[in-house]
Structure formats: structure tokens, C-alpha cells
C-alpha atoms as a PDB file:
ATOM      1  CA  UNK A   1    -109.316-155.047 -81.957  1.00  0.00           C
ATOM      2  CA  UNK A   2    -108.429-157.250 -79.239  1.00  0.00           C
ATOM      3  CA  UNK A   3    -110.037-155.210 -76.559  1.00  0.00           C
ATOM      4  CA  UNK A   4    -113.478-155.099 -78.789  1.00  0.00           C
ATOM      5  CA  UNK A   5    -113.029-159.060 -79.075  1.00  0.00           C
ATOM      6  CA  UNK A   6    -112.190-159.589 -75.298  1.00  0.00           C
ATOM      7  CA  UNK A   7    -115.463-157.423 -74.239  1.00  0.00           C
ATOM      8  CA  UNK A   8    -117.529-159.200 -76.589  1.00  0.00           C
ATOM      9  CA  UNK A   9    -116.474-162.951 -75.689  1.00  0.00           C
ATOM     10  CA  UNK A  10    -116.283-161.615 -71.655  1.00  0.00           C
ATOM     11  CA  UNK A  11    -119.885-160.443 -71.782  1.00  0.00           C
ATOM     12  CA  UNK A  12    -121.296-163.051 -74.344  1.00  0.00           C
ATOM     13  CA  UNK A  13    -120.383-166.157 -72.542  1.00  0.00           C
ATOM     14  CA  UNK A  14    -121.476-164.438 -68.727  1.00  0.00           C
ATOM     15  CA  UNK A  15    -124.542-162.939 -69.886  1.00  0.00           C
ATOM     16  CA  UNK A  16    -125.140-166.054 -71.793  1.00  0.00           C
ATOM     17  CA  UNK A  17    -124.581-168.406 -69.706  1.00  0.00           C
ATOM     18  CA  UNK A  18    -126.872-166.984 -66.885  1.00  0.00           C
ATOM     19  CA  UNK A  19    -129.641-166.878 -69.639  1.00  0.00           C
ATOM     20  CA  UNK A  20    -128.698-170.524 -70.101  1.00  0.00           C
ATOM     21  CA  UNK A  21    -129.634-171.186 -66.538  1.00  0.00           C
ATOM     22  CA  UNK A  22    -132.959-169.520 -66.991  1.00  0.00           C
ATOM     23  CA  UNK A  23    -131.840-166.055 -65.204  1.00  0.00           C
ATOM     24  CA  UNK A  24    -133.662-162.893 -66.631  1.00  0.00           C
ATOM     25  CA  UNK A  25    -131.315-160.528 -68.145  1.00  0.00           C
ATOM     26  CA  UNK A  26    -133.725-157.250 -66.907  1.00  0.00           C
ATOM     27  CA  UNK A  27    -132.832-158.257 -63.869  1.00  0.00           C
ATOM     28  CA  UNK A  28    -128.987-157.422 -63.534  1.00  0.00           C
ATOM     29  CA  UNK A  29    -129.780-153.929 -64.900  1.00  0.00           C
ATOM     30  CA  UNK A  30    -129.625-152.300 -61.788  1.00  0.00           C
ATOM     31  CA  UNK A  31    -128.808-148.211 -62.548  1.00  0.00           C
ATOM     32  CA  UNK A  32    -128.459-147.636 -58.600  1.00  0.00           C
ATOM     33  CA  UNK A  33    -125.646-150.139 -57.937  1.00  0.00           C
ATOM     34  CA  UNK A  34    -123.943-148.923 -61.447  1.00  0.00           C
ATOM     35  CA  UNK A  35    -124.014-145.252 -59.558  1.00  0.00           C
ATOM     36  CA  UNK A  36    -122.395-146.772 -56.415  1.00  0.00           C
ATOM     37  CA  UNK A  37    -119.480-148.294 -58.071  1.00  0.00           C
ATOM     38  CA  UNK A  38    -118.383-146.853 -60.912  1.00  0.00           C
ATOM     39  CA  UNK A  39    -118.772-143.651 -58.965  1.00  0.00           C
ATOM     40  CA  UNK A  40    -116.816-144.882 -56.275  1.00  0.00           C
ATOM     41  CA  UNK A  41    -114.200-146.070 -58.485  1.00  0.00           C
ATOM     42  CA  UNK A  42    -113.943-142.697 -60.276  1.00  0.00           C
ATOM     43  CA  UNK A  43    -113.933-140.999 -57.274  1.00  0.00           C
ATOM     44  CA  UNK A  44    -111.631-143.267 -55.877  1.00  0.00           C
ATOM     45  CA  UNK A  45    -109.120-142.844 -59.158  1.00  0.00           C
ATOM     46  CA  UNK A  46    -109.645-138.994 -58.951  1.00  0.00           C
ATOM     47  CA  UNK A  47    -108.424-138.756 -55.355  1.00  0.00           C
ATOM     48  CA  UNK A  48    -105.388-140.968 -55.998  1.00  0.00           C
ATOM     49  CA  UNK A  49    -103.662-139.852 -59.048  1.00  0.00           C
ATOM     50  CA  UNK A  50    -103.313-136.131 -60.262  1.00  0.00           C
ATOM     51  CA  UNK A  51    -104.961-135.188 -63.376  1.00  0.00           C
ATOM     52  CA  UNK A  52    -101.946-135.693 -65.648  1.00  0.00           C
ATOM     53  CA  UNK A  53    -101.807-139.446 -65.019  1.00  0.00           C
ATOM     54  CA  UNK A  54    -105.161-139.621 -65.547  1.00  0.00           C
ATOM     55  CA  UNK A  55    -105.727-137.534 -68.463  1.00  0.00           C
ATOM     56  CA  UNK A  56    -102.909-140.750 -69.962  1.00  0.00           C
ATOM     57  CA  UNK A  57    -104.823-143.498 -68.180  1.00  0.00           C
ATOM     58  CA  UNK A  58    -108.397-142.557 -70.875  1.00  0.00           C
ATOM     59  CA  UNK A  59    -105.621-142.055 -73.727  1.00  0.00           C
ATOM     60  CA  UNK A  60    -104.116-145.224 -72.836  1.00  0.00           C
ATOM     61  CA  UNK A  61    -107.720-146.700 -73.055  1.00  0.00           C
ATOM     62  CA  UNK A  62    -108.240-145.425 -76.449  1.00  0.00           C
ATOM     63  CA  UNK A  63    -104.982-146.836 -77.562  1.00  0.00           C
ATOM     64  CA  UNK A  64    -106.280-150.208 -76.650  1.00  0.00           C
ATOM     65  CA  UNK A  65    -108.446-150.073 -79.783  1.00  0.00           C
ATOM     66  CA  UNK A  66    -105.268-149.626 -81.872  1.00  0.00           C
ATOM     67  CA  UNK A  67    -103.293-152.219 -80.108  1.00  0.00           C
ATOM     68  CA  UNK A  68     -99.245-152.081 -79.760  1.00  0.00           C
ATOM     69  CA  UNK A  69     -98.158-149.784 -82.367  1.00  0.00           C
ATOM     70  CA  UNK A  70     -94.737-151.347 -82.394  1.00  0.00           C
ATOM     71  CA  UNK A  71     -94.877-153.783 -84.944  1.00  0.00           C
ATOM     72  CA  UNK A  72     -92.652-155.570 -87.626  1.00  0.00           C
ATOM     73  CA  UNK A  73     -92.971-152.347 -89.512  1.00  0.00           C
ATOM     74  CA  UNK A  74     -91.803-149.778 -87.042  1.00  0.00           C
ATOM     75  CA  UNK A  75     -88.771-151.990 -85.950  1.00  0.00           C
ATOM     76  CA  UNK A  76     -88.308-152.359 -89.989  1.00  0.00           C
ATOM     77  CA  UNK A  77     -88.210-148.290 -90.386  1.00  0.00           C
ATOM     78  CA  UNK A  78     -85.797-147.980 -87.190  1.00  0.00           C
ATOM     79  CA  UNK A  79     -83.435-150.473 -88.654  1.00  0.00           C
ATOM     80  CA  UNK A  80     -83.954-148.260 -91.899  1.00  0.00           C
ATOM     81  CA  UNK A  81     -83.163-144.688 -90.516  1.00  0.00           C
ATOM     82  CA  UNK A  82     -80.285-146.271 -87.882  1.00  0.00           C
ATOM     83  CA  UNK A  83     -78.341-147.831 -91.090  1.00  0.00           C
ATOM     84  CA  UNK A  84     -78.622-144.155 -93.120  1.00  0.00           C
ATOM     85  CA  UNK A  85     -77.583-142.174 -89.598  1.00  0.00           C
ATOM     86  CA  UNK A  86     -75.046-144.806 -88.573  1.00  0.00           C
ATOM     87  CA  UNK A  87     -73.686-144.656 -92.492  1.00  0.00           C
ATOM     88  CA  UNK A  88     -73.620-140.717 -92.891  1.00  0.00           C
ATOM     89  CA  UNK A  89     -71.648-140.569 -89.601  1.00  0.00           C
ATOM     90  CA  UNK A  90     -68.613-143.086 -90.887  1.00  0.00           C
ATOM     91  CA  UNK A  91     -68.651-141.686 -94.344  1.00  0.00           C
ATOM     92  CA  UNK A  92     -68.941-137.942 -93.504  1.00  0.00           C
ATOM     93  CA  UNK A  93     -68.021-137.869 -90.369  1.00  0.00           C
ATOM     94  CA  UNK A  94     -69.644-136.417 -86.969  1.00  0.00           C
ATOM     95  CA  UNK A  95     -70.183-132.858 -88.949  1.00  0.00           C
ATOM     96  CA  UNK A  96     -72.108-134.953 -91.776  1.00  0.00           C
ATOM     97  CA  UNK A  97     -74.118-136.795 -89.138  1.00  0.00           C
ATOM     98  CA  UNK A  98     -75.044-133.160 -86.926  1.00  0.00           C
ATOM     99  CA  UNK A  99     -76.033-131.910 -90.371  1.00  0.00           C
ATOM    100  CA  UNK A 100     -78.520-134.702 -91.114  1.00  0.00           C
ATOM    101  CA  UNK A 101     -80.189-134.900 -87.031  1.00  0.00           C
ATOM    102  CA  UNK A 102     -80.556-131.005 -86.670  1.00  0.00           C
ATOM    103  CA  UNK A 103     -83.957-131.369 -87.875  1.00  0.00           C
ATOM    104  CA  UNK A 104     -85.243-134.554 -88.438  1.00  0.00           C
ATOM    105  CA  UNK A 105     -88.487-133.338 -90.341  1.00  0.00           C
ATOM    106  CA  UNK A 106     -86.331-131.786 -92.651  1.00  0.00           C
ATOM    107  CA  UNK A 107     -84.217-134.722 -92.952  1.00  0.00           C
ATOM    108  CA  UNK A 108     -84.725-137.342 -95.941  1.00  0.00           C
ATOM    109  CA  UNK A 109     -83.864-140.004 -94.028  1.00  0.00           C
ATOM    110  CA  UNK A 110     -86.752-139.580 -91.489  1.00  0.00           C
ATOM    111  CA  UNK A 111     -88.902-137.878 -93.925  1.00  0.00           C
ATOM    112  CA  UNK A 112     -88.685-141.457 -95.775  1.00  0.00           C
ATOM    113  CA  UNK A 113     -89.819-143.526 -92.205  1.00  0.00           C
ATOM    114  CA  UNK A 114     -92.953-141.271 -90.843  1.00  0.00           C
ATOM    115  CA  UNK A 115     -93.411-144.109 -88.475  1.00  0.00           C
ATOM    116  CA  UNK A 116     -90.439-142.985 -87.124  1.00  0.00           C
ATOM    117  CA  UNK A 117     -90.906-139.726 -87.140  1.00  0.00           C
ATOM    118  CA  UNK A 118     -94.020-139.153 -86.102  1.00  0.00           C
ATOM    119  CA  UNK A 119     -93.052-140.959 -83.238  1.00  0.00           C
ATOM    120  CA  UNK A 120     -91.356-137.232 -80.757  1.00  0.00           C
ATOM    121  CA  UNK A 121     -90.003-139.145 -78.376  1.00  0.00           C
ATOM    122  CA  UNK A 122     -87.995-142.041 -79.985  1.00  0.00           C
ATOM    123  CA  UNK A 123     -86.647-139.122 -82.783  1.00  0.00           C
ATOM    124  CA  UNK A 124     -85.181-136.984 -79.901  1.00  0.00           C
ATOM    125  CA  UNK A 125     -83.579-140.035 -78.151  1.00  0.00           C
ATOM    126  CA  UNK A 126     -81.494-141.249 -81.228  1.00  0.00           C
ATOM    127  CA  UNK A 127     -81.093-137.221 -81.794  1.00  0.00           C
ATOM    128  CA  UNK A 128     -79.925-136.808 -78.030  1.00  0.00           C
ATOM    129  CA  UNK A 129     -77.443-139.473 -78.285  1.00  0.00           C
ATOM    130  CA  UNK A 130     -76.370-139.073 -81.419  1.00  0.00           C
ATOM    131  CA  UNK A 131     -75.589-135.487 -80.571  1.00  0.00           C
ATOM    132  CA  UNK A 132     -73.334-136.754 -77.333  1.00  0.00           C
ATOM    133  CA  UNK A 133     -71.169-139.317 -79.995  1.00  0.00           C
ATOM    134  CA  UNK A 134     -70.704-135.845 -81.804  1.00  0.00           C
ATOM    135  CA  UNK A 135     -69.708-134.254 -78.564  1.00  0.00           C
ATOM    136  CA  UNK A 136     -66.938-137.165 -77.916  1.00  0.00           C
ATOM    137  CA  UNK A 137     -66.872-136.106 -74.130  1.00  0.00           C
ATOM    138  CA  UNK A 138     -68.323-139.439 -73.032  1.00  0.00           C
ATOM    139  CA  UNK A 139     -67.234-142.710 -73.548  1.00  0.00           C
ATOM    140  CA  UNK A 140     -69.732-145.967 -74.023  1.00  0.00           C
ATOM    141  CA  UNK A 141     -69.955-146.926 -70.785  1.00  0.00           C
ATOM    142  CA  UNK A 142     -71.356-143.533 -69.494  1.00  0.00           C
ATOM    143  CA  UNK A 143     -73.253-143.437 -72.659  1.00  0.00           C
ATOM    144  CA  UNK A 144     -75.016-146.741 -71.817  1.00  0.00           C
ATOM    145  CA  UNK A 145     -75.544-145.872 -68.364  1.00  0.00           C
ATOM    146  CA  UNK A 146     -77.272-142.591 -69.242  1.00  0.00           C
ATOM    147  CA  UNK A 147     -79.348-144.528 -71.835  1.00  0.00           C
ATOM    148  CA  UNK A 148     -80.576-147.330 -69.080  1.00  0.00           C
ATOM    149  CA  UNK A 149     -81.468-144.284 -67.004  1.00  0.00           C
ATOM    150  CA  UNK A 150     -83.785-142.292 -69.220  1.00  0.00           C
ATOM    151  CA  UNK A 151     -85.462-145.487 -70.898  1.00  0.00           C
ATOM    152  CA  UNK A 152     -85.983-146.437 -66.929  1.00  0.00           C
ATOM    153  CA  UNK A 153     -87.484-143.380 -66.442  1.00  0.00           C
ATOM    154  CA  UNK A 154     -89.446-143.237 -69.366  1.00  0.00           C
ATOM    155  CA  UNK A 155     -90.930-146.371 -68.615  1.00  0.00           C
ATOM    156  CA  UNK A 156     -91.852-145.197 -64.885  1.00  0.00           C
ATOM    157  CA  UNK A 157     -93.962-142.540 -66.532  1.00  0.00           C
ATOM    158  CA  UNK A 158     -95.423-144.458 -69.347  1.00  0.00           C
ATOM    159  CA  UNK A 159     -96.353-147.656 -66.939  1.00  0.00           C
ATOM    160  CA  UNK A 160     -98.276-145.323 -64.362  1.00  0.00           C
ATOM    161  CA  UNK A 161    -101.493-145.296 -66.046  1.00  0.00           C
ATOM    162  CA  UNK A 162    -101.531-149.105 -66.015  1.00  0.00           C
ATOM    163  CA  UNK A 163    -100.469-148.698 -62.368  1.00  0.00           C
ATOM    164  CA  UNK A 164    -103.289-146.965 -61.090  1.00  0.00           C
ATOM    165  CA  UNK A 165    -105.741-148.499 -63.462  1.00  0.00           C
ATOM    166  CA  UNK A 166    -104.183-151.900 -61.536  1.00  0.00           C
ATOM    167  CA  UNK A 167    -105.180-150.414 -58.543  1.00  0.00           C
ATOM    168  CA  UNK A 168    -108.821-149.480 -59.399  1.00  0.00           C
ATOM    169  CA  UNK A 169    -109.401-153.114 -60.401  1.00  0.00           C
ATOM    170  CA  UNK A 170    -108.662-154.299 -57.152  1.00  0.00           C
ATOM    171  CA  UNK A 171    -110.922-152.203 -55.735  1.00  0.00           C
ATOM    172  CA  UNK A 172    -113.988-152.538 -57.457  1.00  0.00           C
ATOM    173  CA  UNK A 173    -114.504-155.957 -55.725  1.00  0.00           C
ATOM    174  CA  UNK A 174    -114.493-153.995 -52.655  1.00  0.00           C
ATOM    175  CA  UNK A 175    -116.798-151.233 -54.034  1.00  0.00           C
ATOM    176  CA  UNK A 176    -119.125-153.906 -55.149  1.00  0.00           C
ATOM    177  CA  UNK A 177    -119.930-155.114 -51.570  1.00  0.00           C
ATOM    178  CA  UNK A 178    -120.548-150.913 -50.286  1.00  0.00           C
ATOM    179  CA  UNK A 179    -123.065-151.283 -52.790  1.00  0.00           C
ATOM    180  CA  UNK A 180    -124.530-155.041 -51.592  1.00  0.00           C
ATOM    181  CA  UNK A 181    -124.228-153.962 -48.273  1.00  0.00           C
ATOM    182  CA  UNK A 182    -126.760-150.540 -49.336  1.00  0.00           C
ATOM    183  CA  UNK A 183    -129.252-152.925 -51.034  1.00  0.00           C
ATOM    184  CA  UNK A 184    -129.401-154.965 -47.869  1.00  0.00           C
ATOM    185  CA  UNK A 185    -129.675-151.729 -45.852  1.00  0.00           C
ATOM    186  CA  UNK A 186    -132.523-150.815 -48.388  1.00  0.00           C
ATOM    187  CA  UNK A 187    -133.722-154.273 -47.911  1.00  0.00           C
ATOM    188  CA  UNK A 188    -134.003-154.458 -44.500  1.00  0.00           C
ATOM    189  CA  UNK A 189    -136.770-151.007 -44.487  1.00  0.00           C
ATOM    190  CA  UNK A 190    -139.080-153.310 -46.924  1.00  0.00           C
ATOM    191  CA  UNK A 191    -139.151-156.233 -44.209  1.00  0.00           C
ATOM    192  CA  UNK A 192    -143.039-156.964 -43.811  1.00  0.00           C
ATOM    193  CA  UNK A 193    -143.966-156.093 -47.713  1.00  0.00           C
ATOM    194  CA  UNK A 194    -144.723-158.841 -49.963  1.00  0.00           C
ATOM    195  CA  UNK A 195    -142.147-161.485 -50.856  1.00  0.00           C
ATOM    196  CA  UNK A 196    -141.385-160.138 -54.007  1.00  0.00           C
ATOM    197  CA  UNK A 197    -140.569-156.997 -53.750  1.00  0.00           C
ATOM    198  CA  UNK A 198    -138.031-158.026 -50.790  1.00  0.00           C
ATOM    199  CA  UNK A 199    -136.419-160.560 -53.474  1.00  0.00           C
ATOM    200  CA  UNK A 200    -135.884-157.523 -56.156  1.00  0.00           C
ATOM    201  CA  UNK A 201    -133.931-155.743 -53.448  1.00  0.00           C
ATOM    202  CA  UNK A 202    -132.207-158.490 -52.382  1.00  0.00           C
ATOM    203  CA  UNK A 203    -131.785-159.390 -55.975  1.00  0.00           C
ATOM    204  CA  UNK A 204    -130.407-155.854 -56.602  1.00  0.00           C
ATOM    205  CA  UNK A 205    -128.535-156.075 -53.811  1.00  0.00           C
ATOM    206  CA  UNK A 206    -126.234-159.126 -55.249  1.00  0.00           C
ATOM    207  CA  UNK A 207    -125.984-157.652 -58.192  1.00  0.00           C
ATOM    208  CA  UNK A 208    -123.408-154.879 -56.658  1.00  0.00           C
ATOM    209  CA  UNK A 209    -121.057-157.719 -55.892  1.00  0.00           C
ATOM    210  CA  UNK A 210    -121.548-159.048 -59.128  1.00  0.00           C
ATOM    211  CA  UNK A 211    -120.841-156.341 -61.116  1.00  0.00           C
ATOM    212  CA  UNK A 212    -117.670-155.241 -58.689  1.00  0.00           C
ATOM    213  CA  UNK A 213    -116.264-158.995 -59.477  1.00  0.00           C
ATOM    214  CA  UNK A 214    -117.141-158.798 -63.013  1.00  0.00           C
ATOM    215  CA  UNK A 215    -115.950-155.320 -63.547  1.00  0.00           C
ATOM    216  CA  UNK A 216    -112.366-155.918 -61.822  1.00  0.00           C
ATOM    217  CA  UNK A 217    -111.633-159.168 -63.326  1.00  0.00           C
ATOM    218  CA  UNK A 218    -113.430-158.867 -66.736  1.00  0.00           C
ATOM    219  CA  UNK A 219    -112.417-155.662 -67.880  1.00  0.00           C
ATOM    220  CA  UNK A 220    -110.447-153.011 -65.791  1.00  0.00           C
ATOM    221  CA  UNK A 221    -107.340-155.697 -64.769  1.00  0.00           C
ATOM    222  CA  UNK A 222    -107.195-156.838 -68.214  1.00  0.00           C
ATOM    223  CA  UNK A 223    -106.987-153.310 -69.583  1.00  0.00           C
ATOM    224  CA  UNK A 224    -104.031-152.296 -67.424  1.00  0.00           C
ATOM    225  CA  UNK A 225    -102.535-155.355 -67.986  1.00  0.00           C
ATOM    226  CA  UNK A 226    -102.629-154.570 -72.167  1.00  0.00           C
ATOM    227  CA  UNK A 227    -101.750-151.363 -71.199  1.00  0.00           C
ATOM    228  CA  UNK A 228     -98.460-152.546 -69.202  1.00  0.00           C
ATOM    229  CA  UNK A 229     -97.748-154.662 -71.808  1.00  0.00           C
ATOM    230  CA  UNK A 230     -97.761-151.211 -74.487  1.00  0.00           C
ATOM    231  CA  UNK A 231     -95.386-149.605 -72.003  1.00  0.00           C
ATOM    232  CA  UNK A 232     -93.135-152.592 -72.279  1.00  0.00           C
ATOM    233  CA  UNK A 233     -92.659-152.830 -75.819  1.00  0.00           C
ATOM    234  CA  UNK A 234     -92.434-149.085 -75.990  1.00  0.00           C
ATOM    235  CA  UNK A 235     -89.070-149.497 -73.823  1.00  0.00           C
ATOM    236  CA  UNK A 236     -88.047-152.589 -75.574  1.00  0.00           C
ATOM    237  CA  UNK A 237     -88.303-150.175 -78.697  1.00  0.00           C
ATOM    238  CA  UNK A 238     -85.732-147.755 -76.733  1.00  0.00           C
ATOM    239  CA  UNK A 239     -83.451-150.199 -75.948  1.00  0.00           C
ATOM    240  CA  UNK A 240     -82.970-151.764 -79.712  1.00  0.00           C
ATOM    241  CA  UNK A 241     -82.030-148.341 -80.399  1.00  0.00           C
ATOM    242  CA  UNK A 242     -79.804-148.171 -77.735  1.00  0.00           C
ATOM    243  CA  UNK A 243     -78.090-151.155 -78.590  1.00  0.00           C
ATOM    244  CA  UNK A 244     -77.688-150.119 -82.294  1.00  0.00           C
ATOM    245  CA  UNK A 245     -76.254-147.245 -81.057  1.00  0.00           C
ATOM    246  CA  UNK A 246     -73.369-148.727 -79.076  1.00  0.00           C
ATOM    247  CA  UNK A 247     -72.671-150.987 -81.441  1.00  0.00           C
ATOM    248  CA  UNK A 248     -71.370-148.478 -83.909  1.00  0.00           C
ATOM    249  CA  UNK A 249     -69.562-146.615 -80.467  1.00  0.00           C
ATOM    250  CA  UNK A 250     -68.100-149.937 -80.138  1.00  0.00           C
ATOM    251  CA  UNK A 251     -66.538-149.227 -84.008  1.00  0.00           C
ATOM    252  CA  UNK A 252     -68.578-152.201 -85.245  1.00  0.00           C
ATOM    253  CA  UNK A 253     -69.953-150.686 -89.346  1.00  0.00           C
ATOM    254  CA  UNK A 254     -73.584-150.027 -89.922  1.00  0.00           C
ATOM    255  CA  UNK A 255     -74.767-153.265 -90.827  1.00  0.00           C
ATOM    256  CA  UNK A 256     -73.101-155.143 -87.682  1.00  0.00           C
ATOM    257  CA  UNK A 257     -74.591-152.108 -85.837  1.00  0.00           C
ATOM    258  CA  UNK A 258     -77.487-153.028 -86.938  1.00  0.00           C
ATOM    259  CA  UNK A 259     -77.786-156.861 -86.817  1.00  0.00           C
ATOM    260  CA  UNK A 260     -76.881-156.086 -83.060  1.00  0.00           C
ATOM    261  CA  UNK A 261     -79.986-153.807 -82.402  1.00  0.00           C
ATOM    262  CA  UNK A 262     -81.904-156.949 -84.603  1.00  0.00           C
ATOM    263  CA  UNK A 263     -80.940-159.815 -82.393  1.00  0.00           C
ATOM    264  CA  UNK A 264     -82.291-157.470 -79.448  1.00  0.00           C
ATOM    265  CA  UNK A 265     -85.475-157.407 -81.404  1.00  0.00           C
ATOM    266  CA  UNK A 266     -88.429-159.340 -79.550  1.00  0.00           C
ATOM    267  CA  UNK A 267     -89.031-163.008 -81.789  1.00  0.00           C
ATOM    268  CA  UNK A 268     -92.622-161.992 -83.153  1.00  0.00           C
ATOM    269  CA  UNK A 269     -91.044-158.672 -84.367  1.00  0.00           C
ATOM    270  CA  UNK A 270     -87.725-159.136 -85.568  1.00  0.00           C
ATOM    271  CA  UNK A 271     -87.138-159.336 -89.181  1.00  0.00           C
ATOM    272  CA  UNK A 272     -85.044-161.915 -90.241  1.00  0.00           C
ATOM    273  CA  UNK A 273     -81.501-161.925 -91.063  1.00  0.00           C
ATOM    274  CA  UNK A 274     -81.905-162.071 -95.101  1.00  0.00           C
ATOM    275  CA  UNK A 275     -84.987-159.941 -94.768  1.00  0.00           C
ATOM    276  CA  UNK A 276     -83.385-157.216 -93.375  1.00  0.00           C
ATOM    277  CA  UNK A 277     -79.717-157.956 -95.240  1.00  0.00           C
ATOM    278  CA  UNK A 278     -82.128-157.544 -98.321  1.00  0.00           C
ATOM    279  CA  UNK A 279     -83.540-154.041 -97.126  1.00  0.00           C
ATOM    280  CA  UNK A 280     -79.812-152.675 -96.102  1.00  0.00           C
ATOM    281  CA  UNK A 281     -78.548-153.865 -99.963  1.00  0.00           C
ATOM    282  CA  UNK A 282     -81.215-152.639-101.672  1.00  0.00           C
ATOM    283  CA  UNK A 283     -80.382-148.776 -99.891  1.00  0.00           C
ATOM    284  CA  UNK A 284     -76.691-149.574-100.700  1.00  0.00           C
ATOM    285  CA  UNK A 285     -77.715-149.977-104.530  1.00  0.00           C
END
């Protein structure tokens, strides 16, 4: 939604206000310069980045329709499925918990959250870690350590996309003066025709710099900045886990296990305290 809004309000108030000032909108649609840059920039993208990252820089696009799936919600259904593991485990022990995380889609617990579980990756890191407190062959601080290194890692991978999308911004700029430099090229073999069709070359010709500052600043940095900020609060979502987690190695029960992975909560998402006390009771009853 907010990347339909942004485009909108980015291409109202520029095309708008050039109308404003009397400019002729047929005259920034310029196909040829369109061909130079955005061809450059793919090209440009293609060379740099194999096809894996960016085969996840167009899905990360996409997502930007959907927005930051990690919401109130999701951090509501962790909290959910981390009180019924984190209970299981200290009323029927580490055999009762192995029993419940050998297959989460068979599980009631996660069957009850499909946020949660449709979500691969966070449901194998509680089930990998999990799985290691079963194990009792590490203690919490090599447990936290191993935690900060695969949510680190994750993040690596999940923030490239935005990375080289970054890096395509800021050279579009640059690809928009190849193509004013061309038009001037093309401009300079019309020297001696009429006036006017010199000034629709040269015309053409500033519209490549145009577009190359308007494309870089209006809408490619913006969209790997949104898509930064996704990767972000996808680790942030890691790391509440993590810290629910070692709050129950730490022999804190459930619900202080819990509140702990709350407080590490971002502000706009975190339930409150009664909110969430009210959730926990009302599985308790």
C-alpha cells in the first residue's frame, strides 16, 4: 500500500508541477532515453549480482505491495506458540517438548498460529534450538552465541537484495547523463536544421538526466530502503525469539519467558503487558 501511495504522490506532484509551469507532458515521453537507462541499469544489476540475489531482489519488490508482514499479530501468535512450547517442556519435560517440535504441521500448537507456521524459517529456528535445550550439551552462553550468529547471517542474506538494489539507485544518475550525453551526440548531426527540431533533441536529451535523477531518488532508493527496513524487522522477529528462549534456559517460567521476549518487542508492535497477560490466562483456563 505504501509503495502504491509513494509512486502516486512521487509522480503526481513532479508531473504536476511541471504542468503547473506550463511544460508539455508529451514531451518527457522519450522511449529512446527509457531504452538507455533502464537497460543500462538492468544490465548493470545482471552483471553484478548472480541470479539468486536477483531472482529475491523482484520478490522483494512484490513484497513491497504487502508491506512488513511482521505485525502486532505475528508477534501475538509467537508469544502464543513460545508460552505452549516453553509450558510442555517444564510440565513434561524435554521428551514432552521433542514430541510436540518433531513436526510442527502436525503439532496443535502451530497448527493453531498458521502465521507462524507458514512462516519455514522462523519454525525451524525455535525447532533447532529447542532441539539443542533437549540435547543439554550446550550451555546459554554458547546457545546465545550460536543464535547471534545465524540471525547475523540470516540477515546478510535477506538484506542483499536491498544492497544491490542500493547500488542500482546510485547509478541511474550516472546512466542518465550516458543517455544526455547520446542526445547531444544525436544533437550535434542535426546542427544546420531548423530550430525546432534541434530543441526536441536537445529537449530529449535532458530528459535522460531527468529521468536518471528521478528514477534513483524517486523510486529505486526508496524501494531498497523499505526493503532494508523488511530485512530488519525480519531479524528483530529472530531475536524476540531468541530472547524468549533464554529466558526459560535461564530457569525463568513461561510467562517471565515470555514478558522477556515482549519487552524486546519493537514499541509499535508489542502488545501490552495486560493484553498479552490476558491471552496467556485465557490458554491457562
Amino acid at each position: 500500500m505504501n509503495l502504491i501511495l509513494g509512486i502516486v504522490v512521487v509522480m503526481g506532484c513532479v508531473l504536476g508541477g511541471f504542468a503547473v509551469h506550463g511544460g508539455q507532458l508529451a514531451a518527457l515521453w522519450q522511449p529512446s532515453e527509457v531504452i538507455i537507462i533502464g537497460g543500462a541499469a538492468v544490465g548493470a544489476f545482471i552483471i553484478a549480482n548472480p541470479f539468486s540475489v536477483s531472482k529475491r531482489a523482484f520478490g522483494g519488490v512484490m513484497s513491497l505491495l504487502k508491506g512488513s508482514p511482521y505485525k502486532k499479530t505475528h508477534y501475538q501468535a509467537l508469544f502464543a506458540v513460545m508460552y505452549d512450547l516453553l509450558s510442555v517442556a517444564r510440565k513434561e519435560g524435554m521428551m514432552g517438548l521433542e514430541r510436540v517440535i518433531e513436526d510442527p504441521s502436525k503439532s496443535e500448537i502451530f497448527s493453531k498460529r498458521p502465521l507462524i507456521l507458514k512462516d519455514k524459517h522462523a519454525t525451524e529456528f525455535i525447532q533447532d534450538y529447542l532441539r539443542l535445550i533437549i540435547s543439554g550439551d550446550m550451555d546459554q552462553f554458547q546457545l546465545e552465541a550460536l543464535m547471534d550468529l545465524e540471525i547475523e547471517t540470516h540477515h546478510h542474506e535477506a538484506a542483499e537484495p536491498a544492497a544491490a538494489m542500493s547500488k542500482v539507485a546510485d547509478a541511474l544518475p550516472g546512466f542518465g547523463i550516458v543517455a544526455a550525453v547520446l542526445g547531444i551526440v544525436n544533437t550535434m548531426g542535426a546542427l544546420g536544421g531548423p530550430p525546432e527540431e534541434i530543441g526536441i533533441k536537445v529537449a530529449a536529451a535532458l530528459v535522460g538526466t531527468f529521468l536518471g535523477i528521478l528514477l534513483a531518488y524517486g523510486f529505486v532508493s526508496p524501494m531498497s530502503n523499505a526493503m532494508e527496513r523488511i530485512a530488519n524487522d525480519e531479524s528483530q522477529f529472530y531475536r524476540t525469539i531468541k530472547t524468549c528462549i533464554l529466558g526459560f534456559v535461564q530457569g525463568h517460567p513461561p510467562q517471565v519467558a515470555i514478558e522477556f521476549g515482549r519487552k524486546s518487542t519493537p514499541g509499535e508492535l508489542r502488545p501490552s503487558f495486560k493484553d498479552l497477560e490476558a491471552q496467556l490466562r485465557g490458554k491457562k483456563a
